[in-house]
C-alpha atoms as a PDB file:
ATOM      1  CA  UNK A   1      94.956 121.215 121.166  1.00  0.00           C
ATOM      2  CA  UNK A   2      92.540 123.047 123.258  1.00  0.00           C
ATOM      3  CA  UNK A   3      92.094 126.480 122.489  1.00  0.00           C
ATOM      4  CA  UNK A   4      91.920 125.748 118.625  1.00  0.00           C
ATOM      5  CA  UNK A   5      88.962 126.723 118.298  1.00  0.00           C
ATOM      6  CA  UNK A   6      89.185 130.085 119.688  1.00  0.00           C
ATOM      7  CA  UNK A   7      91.916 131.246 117.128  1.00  0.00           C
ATOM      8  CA  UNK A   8      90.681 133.789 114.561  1.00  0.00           C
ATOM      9  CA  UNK A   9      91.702 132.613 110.955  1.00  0.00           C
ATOM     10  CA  UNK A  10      91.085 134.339 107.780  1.00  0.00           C
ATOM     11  CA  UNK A  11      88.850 132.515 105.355  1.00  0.00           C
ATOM     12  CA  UNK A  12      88.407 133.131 101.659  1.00  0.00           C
ATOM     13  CA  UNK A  13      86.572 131.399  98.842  1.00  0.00           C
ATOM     14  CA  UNK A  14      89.182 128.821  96.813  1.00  0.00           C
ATOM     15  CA  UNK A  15      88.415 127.645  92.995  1.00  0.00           C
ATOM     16  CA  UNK A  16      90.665 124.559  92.289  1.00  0.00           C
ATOM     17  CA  UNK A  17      91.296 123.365  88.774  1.00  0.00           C
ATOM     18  CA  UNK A  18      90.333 119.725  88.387  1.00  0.00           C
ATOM     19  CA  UNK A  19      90.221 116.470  86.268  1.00  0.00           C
ATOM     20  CA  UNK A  20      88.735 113.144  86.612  1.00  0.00           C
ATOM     21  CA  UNK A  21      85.827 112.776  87.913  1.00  0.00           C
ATOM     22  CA  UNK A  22      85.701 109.839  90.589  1.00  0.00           C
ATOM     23  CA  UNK A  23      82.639 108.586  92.600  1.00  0.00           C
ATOM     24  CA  UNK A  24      82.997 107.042  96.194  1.00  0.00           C
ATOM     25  CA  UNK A  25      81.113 104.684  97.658  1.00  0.00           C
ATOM     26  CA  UNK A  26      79.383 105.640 100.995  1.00  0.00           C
ATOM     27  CA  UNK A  27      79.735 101.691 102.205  1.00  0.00           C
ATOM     28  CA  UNK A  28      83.396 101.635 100.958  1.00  0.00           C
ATOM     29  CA  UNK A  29      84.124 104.110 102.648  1.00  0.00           C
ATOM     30  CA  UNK A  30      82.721 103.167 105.909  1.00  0.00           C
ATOM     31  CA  UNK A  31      85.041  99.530 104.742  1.00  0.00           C
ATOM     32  CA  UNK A  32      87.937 102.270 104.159  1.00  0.00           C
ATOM     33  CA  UNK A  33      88.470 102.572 108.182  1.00  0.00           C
ATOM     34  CA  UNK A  34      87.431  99.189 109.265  1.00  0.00           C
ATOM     35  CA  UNK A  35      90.601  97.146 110.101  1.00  0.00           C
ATOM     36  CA  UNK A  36      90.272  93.615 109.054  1.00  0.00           C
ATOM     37  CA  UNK A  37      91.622  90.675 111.435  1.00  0.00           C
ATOM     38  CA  UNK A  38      95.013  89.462 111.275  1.00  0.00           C
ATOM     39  CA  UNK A  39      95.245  85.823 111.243  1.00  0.00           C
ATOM     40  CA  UNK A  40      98.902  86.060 112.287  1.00  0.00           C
ATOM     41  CA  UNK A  41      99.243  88.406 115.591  1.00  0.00           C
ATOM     42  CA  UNK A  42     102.577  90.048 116.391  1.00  0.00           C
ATOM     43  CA  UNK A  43     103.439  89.015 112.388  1.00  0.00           C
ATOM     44  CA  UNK A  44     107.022  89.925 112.321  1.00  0.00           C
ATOM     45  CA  UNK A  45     107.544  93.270 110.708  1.00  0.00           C
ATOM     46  CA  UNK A  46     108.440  93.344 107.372  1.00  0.00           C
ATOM     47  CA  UNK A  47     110.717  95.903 105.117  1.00  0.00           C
ATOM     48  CA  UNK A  48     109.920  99.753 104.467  1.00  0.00           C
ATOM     49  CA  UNK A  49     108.519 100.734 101.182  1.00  0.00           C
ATOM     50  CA  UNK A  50     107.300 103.605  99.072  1.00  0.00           C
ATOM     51  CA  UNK A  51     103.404 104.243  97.978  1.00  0.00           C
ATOM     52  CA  UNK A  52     102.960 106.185  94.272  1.00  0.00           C
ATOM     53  CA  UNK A  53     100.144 108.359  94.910  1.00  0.00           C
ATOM     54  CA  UNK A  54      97.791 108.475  91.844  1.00  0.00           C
ATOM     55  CA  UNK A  55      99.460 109.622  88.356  1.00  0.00           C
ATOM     56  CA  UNK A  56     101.204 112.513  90.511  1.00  0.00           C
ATOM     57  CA  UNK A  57     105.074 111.097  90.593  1.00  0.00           C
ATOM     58  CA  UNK A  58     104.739 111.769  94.651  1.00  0.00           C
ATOM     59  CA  UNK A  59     104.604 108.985  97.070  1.00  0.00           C
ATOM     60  CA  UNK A  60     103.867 107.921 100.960  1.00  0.00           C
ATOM     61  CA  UNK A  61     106.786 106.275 102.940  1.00  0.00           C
ATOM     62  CA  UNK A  62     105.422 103.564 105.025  1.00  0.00           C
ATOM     63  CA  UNK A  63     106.931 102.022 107.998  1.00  0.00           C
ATOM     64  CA  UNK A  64     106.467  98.852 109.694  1.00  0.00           C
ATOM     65  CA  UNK A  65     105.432  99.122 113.352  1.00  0.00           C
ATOM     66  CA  UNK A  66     105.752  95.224 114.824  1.00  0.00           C
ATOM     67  CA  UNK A  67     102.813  94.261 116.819  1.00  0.00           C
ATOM     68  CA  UNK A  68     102.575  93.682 120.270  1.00  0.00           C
ATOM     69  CA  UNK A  69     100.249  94.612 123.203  1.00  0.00           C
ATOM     70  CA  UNK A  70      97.056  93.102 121.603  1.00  0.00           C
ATOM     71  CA  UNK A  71      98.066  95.088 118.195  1.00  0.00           C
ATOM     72  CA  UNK A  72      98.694  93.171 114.757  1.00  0.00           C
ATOM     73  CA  UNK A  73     101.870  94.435 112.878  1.00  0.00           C
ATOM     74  CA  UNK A  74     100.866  96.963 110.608  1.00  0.00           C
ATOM     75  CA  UNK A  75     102.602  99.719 108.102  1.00  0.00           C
ATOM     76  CA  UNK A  76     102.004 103.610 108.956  1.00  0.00           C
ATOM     77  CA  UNK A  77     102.916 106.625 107.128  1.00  0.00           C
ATOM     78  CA  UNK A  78     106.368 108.363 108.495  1.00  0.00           C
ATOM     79  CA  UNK A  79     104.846 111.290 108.314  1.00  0.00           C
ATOM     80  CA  UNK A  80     101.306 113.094 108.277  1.00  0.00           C
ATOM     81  CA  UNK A  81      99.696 113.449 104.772  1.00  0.00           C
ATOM     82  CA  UNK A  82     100.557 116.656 102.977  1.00  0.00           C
ATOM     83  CA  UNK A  83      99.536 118.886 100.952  1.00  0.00           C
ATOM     84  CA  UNK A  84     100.883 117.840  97.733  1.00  0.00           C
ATOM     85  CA  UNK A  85      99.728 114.352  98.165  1.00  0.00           C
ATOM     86  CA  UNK A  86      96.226 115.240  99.439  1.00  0.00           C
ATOM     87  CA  UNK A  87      95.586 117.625  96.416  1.00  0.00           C
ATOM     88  CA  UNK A  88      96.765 114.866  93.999  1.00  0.00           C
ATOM     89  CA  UNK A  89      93.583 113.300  95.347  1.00  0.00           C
ATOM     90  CA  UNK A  90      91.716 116.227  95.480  1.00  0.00           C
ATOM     91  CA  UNK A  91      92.671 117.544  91.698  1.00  0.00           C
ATOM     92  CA  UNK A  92      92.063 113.794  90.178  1.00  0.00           C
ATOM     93  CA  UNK A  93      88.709 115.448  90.994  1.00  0.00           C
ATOM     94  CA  UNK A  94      86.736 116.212  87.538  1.00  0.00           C
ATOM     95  CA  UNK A  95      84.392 118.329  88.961  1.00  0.00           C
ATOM     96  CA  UNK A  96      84.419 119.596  92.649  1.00  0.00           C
ATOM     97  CA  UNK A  97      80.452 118.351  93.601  1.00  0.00           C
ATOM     98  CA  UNK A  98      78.160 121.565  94.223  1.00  0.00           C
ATOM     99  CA  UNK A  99      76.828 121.312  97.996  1.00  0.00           C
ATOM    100  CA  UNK A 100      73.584 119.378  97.742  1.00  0.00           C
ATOM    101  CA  UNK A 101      73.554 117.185  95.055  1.00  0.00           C
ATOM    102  CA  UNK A 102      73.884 113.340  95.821  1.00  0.00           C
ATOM    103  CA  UNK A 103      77.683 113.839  94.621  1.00  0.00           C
ATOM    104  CA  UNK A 104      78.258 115.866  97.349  1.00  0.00           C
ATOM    105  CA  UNK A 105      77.735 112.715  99.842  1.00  0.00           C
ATOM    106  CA  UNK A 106      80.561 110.794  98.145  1.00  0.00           C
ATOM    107  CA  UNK A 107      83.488 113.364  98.020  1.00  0.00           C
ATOM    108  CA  UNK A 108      84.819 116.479  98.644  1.00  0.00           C
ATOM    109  CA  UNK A 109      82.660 119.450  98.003  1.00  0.00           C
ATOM    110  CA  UNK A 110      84.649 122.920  97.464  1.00  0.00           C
ATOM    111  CA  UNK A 111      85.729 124.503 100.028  1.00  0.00           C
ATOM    112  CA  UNK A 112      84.760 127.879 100.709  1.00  0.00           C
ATOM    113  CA  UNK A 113      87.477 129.290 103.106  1.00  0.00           C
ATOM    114  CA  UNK A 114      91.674 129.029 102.507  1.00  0.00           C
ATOM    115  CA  UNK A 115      92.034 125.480 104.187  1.00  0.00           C
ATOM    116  CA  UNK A 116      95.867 126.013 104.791  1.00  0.00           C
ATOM    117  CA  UNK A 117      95.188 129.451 106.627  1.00  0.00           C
ATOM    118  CA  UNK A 118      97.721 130.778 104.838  1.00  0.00           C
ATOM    119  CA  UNK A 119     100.030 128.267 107.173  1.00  0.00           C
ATOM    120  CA  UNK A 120     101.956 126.802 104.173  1.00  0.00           C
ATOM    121  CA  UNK A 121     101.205 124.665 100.612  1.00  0.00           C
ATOM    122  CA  UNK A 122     103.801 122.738  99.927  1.00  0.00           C
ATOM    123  CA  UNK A 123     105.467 120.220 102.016  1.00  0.00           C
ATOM    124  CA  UNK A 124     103.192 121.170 105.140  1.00  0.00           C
ATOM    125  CA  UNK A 125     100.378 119.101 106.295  1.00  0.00           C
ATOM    126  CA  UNK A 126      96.825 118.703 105.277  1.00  0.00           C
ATOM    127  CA  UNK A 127      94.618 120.407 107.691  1.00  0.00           C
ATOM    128  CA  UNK A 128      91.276 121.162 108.590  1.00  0.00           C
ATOM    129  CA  UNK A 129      90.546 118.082 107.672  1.00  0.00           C
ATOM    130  CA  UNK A 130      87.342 116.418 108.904  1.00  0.00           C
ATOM    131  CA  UNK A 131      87.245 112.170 109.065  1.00  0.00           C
ATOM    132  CA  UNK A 132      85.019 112.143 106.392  1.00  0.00           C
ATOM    133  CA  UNK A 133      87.597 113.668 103.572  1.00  0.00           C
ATOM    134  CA  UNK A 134      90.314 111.369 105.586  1.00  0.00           C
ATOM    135  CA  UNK A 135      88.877 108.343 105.234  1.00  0.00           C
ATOM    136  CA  UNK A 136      87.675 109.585 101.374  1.00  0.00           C
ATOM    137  CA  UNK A 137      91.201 109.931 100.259  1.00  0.00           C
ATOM    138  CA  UNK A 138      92.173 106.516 102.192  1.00  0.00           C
ATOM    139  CA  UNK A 139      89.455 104.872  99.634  1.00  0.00           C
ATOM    140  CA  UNK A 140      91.085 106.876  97.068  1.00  0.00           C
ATOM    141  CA  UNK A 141      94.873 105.722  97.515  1.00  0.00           C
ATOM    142  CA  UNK A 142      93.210 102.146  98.222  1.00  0.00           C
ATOM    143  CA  UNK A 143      91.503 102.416  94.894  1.00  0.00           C
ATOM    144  CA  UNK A 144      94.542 103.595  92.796  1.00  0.00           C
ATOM    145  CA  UNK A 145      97.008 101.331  94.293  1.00  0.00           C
ATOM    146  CA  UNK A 146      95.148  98.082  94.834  1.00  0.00           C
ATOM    147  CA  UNK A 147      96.328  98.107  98.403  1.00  0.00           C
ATOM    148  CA  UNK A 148      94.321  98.732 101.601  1.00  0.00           C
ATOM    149  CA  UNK A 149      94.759 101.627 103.358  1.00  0.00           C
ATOM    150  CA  UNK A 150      92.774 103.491 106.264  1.00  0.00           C
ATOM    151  CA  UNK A 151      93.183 105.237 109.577  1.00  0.00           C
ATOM    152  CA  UNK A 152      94.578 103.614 112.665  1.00  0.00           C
ATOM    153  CA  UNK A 153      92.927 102.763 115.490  1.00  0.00           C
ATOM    154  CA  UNK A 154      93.504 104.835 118.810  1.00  0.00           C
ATOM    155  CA  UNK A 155      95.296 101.271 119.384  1.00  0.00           C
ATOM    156  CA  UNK A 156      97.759 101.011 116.630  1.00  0.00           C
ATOM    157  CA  UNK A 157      98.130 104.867 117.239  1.00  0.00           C
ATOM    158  CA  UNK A 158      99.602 104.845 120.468  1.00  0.00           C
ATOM    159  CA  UNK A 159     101.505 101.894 120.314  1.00  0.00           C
ATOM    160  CA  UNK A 160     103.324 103.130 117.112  1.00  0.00           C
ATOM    161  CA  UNK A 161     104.374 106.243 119.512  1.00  0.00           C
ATOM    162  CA  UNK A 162     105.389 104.272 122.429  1.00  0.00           C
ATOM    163  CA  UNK A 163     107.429 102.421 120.067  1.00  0.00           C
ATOM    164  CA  UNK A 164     108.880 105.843 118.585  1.00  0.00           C
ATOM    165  CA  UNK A 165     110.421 106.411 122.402  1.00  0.00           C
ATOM    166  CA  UNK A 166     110.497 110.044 122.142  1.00  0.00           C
ATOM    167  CA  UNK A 167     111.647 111.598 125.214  1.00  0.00           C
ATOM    168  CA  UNK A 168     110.157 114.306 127.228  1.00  0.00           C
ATOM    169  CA  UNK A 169     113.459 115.699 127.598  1.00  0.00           C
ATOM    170  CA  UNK A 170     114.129 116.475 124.093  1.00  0.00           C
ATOM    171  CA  UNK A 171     110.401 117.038 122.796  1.00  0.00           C
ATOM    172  CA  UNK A 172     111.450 120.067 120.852  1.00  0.00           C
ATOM    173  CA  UNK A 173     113.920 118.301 118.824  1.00  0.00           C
ATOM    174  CA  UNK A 174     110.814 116.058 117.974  1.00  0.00           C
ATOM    175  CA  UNK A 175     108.207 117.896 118.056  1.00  0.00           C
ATOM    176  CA  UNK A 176     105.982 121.010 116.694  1.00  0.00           C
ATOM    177  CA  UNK A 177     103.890 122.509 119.863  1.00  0.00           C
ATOM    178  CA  UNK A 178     103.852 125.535 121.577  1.00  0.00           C
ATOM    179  CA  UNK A 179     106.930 126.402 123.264  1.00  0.00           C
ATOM    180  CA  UNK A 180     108.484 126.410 119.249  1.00  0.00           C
ATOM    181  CA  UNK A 181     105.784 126.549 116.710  1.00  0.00           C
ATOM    182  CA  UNK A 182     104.845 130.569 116.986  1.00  0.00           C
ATOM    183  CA  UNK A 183     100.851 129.437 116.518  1.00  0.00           C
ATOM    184  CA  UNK A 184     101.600 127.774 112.725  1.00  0.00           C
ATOM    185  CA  UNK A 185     102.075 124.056 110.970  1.00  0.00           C
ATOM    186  CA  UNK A 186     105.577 123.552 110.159  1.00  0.00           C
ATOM    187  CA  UNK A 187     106.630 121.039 107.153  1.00  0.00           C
ATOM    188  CA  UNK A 188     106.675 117.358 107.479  1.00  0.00           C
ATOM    189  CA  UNK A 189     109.380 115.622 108.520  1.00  0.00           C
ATOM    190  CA  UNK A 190     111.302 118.673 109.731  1.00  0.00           C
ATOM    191  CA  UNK A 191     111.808 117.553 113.517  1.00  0.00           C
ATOM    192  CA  UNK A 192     114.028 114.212 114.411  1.00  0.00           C
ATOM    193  CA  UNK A 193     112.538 111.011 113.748  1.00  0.00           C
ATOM    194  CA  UNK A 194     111.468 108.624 116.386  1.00  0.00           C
ATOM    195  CA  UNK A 195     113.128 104.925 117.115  1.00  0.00           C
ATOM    196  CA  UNK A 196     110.877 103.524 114.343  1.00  0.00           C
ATOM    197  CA  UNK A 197     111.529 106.264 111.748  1.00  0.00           C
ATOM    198  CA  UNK A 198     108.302 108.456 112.101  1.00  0.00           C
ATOM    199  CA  UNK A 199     108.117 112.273 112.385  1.00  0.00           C
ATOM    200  CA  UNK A 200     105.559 114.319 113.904  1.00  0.00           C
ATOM    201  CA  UNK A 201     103.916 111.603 115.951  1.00  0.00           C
ATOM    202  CA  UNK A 202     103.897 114.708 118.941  1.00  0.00           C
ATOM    203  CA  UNK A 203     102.791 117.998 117.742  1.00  0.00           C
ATOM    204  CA  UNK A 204     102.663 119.972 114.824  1.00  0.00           C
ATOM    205  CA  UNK A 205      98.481 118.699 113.784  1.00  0.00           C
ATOM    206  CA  UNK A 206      96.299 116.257 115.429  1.00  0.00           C
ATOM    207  CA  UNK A 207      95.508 113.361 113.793  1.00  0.00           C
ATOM    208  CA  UNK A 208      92.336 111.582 113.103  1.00  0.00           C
ATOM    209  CA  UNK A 209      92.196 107.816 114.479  1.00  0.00           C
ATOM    210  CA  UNK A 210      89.465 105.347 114.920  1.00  0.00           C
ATOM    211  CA  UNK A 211      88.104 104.553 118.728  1.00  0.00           C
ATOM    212  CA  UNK A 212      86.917 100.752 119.598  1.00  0.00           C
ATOM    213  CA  UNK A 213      83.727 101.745 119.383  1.00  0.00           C
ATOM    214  CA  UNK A 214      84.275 102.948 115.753  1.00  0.00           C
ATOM    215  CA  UNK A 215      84.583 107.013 116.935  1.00  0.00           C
ATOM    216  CA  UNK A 216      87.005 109.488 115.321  1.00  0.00           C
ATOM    217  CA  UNK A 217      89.558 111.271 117.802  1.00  0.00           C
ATOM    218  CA  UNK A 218      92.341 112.904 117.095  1.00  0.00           C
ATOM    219  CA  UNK A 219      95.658 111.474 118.823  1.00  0.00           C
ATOM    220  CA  UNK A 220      99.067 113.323 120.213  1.00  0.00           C
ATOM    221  CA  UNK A 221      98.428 117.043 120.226  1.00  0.00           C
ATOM    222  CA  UNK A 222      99.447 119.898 117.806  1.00  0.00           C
ATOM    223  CA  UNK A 223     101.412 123.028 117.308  1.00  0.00           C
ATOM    224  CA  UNK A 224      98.857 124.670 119.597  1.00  0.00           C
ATOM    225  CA  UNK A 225      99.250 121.831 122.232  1.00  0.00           C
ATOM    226  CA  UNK A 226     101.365 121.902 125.684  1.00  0.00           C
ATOM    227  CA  UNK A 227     103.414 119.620 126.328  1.00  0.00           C
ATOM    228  CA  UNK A 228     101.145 117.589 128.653  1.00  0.00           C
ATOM    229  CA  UNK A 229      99.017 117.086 125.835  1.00  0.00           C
ATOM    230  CA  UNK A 230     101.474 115.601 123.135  1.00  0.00           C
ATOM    231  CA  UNK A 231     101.333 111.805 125.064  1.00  0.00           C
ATOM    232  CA  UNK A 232     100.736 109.126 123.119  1.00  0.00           C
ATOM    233  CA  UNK A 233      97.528 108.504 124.807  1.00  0.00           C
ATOM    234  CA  UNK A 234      96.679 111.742 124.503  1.00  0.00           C
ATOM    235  CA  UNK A 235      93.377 112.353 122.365  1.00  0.00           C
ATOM    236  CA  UNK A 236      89.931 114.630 122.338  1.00  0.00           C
ATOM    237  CA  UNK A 237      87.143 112.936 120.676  1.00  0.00           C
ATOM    238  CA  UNK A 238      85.391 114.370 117.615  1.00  0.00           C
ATOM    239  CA  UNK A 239      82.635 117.288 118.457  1.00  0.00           C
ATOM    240  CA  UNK A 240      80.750 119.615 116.559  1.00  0.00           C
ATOM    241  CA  UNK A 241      82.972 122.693 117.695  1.00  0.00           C
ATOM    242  CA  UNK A 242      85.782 122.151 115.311  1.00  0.00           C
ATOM    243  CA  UNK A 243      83.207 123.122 112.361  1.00  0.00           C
ATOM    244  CA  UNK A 244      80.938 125.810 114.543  1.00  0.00           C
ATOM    245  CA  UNK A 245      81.407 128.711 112.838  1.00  0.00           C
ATOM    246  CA  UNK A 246      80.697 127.322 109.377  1.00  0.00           C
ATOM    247  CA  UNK A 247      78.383 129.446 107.832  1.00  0.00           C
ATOM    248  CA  UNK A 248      76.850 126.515 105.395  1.00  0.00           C
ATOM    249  CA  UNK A 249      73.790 125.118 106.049  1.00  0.00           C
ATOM    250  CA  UNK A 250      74.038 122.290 105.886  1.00  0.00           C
ATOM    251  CA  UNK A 251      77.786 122.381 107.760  1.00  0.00           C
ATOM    252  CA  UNK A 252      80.369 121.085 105.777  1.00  0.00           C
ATOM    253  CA  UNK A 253      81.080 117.391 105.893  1.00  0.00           C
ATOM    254  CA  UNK A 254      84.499 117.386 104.687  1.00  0.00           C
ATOM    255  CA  UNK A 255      86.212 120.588 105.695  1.00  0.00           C
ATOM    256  CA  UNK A 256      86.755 121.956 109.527  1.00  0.00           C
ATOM    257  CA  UNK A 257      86.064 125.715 109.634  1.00  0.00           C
ATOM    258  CA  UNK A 258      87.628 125.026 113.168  1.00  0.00           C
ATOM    259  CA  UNK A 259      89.850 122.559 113.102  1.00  0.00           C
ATOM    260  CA  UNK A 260      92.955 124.084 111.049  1.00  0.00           C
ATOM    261  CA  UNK A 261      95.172 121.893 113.865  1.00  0.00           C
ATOM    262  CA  UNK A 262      93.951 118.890 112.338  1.00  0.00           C
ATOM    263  CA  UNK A 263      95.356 116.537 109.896  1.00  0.00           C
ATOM    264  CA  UNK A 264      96.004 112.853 109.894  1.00  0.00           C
ATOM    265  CA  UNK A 265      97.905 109.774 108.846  1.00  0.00           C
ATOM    266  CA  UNK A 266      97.849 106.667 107.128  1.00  0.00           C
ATOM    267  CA  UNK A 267      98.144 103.097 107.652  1.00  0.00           C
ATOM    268  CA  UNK A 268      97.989  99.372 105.878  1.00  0.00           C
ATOM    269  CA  UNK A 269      98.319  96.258 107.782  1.00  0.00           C
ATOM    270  CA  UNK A 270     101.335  94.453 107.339  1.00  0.00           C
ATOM    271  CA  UNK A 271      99.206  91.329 105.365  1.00  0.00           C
ATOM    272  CA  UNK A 272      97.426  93.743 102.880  1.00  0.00           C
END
């Protein structure tokens, strides 16, 4: 992850088409991360299954991680979000907000650089992606679907990769960093899957989680990461650098001018 920042990326202005309009609600949202109490720890876990996302025909394959470790059994995304899914959110959008107005505190605003660097569109994942437009599109699926969904917990994070068992030995079979990614995302799901069926847990972006004090970090390294930094404790808390060389002013609150090695995931707990 470190040295991120320092990589020079080519930004241009973007002008996506969109549809219906849709208002979030700043409490919600802060709700959207928030992971209620189980009243049944270590709840056996219970079958796979596939989220529809929106109107779009795409969906999210969930997982079930069993609990253990002071962790409640839970569901998680097999992969990081993509592209396709992330702009089904994005283009159920009426009307991008301009930067400013009170719809701007609510959802995304447009963008004014290339967000996927030029990286890849299709089937690669979502990046420079601040918590903010995370956690906006976890209120969004929740909304759509009727079922709960939000970021993990720096927890639920790390004991969904100690589960995975991924060994150091083989990382490149598993993982997107930089002894194999040549300095660019890859698609999802194109390494091995861990022992619980989840790809990308090490590597290819950083992804956003939720601290027990209720701060974003981003957990298990990226394609710009060394091996030492792909652990599943491994994390760097949120700072102001991944968005420095915005030149808004105000900064953008829902794109990282800085951060195009990070993405995130999804998860629901196992009760939702």
């Amino acid at each position: 992850m470190e040295g991120g920042n320092e990589e020079s990326m080519a930004r241009t202005v973007v002008n996506p088409a969109t549809r219906t309009a849709l208002v979030l609600s700043v409490t919600l949202l802060g709700a959207c991360t928030a992971p209620s109490k189980s009243t049944q720890d270590h709840l056996p876990a219970k079958m796979a299954y596939d989220q529809t996302v929106g109107d779009s025909g795409l969906g999210i394959h969930f997982v079930p991680v069993k609990g253990g470790s002071g962790v409640d059994s839970f569901y998680m995304s097999d992969h990081e979000v993509d592209w396709d899914v992330f702009d089904a959110f994005v283009f159920d959008l009426e009307e991008l907000p301009v930067k400013g107005t009170p719809e701007a505190e609510t959802r995304p605003t447009r963008p004014y650089m290339l967000v996927d660097r030029g990286f890849g569109h299709a089937g690669y994942p979502a990046i420079s992606m601040s918590r903010r437009g995370a956690e906006a599109f976890c209120l969004w699926l929740s909304q759509e679907s009727g079922r709960s969904y939000r970021l993990p917990t720096t927890a639920e994070w790390s004991h969904a990769c100690k589960l995975g068992k991924v060994p150091t030995a083989s990382m490149s079979d598993y993982a997107w960093y930089d002894v194999n990614a040549d300095w660019t995302t890859h698609p999802v799901g194109t390494r091995a899957a861990d022992a619980l069926g989840l790809h990308d847990m090490h590597g290819n972006v950083a992804e956003w989680a939720v601290d027990d004090n209720g701060n974003g970090v981003v957990m298990g390294g990226s394609f710009l990461s060394s091996m030492q930094e792909l652990g599943c404790g491994s994390n760097q808390p949120d700072t102001s650098d991944w968005n420095e060389s915005d030149p808004q002013i105000p900064r953008s609150v829902w794109w990282l001018a800085d951060g195009p090695f990070i993405g995130f995931r999804i998860v629901s707990n196992a009760n939702s």
